[in-house]
Protein backbone atom coordinates (compact mmCIF):
# COMPACT_ATOMS: atom_id res chain seq x y z
CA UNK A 1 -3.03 -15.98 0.82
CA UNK A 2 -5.28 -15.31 -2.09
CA UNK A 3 -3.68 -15.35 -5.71
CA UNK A 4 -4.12 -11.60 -5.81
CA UNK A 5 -2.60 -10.63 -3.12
CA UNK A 6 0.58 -13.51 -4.40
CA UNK A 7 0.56 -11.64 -7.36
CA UNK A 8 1.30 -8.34 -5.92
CA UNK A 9 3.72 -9.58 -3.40
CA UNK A 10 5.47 -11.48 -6.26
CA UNK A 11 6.02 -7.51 -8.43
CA UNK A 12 6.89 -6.24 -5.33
CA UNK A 13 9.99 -8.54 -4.39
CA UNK A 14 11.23 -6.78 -7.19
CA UNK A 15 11.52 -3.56 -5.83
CA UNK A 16 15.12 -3.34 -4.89
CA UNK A 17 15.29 -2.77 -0.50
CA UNK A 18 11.90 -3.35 -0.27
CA UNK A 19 10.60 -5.69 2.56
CA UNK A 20 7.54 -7.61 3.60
CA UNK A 21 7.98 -8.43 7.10
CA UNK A 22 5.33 -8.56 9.99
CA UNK A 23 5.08 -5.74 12.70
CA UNK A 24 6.54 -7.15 15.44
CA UNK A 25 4.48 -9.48 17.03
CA UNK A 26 1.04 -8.57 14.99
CA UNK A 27 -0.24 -10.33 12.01
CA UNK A 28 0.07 -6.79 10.67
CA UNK A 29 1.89 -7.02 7.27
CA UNK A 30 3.96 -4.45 6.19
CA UNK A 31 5.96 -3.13 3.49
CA UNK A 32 9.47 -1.06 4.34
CA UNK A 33 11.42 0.39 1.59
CA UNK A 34 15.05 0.90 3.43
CA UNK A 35 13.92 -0.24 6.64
CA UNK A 36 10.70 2.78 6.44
CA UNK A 37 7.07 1.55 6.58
CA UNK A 38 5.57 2.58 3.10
CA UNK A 39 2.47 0.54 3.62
CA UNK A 40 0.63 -2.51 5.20
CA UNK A 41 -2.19 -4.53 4.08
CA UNK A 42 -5.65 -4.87 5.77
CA UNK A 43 -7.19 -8.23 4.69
CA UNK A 44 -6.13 -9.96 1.61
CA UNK A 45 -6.93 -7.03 -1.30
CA UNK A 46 -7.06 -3.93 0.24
CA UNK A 47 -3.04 -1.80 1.20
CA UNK A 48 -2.41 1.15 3.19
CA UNK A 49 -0.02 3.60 1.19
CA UNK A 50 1.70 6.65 2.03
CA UNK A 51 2.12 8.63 -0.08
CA UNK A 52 2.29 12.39 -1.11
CA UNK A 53 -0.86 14.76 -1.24
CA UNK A 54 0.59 15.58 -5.16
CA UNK A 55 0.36 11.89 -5.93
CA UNK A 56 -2.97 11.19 -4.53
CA UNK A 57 -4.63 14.46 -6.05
CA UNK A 58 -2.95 13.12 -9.63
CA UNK A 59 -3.73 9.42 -9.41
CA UNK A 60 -7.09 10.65 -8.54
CA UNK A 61 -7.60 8.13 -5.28
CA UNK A 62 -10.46 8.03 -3.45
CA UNK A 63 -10.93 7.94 0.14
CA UNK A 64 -13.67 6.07 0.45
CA UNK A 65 -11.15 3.00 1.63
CA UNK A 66 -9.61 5.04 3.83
CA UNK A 67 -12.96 5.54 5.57
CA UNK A 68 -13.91 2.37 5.98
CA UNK A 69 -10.40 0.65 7.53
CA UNK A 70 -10.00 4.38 9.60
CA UNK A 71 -13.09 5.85 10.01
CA UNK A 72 -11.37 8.58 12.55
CA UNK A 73 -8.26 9.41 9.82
CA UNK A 74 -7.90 12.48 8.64
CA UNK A 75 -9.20 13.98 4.68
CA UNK A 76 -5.37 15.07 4.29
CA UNK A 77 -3.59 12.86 5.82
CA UNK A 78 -0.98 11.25 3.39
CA UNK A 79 -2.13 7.37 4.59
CA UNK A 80 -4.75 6.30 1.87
CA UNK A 81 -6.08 2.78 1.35
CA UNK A 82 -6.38 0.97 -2.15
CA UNK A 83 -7.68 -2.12 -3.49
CA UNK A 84 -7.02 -4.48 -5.81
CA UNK A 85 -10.17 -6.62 -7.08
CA UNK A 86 -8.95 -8.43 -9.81
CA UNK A 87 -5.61 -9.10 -11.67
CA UNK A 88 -5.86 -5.79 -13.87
CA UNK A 89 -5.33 -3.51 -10.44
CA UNK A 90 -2.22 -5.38 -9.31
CA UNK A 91 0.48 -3.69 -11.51
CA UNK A 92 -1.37 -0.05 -10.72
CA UNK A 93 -0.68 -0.95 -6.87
CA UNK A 94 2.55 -2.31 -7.50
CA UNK A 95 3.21 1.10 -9.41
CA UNK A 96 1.38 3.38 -6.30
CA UNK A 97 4.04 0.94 -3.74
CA UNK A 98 7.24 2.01 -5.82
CA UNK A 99 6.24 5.46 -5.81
CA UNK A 100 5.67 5.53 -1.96
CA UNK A 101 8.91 3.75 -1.92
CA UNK A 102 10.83 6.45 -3.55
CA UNK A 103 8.96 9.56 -1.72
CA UNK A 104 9.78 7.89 1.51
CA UNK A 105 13.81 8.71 1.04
C-alpha cells in the first residue's frame, strides 16, 4: 500500500459504519457505508465514487477517470472515478467518500 492511499484509508476509518472490506473473493477493495458499496479503488490512487449528478456538477469532477478505468460507462451515470496524486487531494476524497456515504441512505 502506498502512503497515499494509507492516508486516505486512515480519514476514512473515521467515518462512523463505514467499511473497507474486499469483494468477495476479488482483490477488489471496497468501501460500504451501512453495509452499501459507496466506492472501490482501482490501483493505489485512483477511487470509484457514487455519488449524485448535483454533487458531481458542483464539485466540478471530471470524467476523464471515468473513461479511462470504464471506457464503456455512461456520461450520466452517477459512478465517477477520482484521484489523489499527492497528500493535498486526500482530505478532498475523504470529503467526496463521506458525502457518497450520506447520499447512499
Amino acid at each position: 500500500m502506498t502512503p497515499l492511499r494509507h492516508a486516505l484509508e486512515q480519514q476514512l476509518t473515521q467515518i462512523p459504519s463505514l467499511t473497507i472490506d474486499r469483494w468477495k473473493d476479488t482483490h477488489l477493495i471496497c468501501l460500504n457505508y451501512h453495509g452499501r458499496e459507496v466506492a472501490h479503488f482501482h490501483a493505489e490512487n485512483i477511487l470509484d465514487l457514487r455519488l449524485s449528478p448535483k454533487i458531481i456538477r458542483q464539485e466540478a469532477l471530471s470524467r476523464e477517470v471515468s473513461a479511462r478505468i470504464h471506457p464503456k460507462r455512461s456520461q450520466n451515470s452517477r459512478w465517477i472515478g477520482v484521484e489523489f496524486k499527492d497528500e493535498a487531494g486526500v482530505p478532498a476524497v475523504a470529503r467526496l467518500v463521506q458525502q457518497a456515504c450520506y447520499e447512499s441512505i
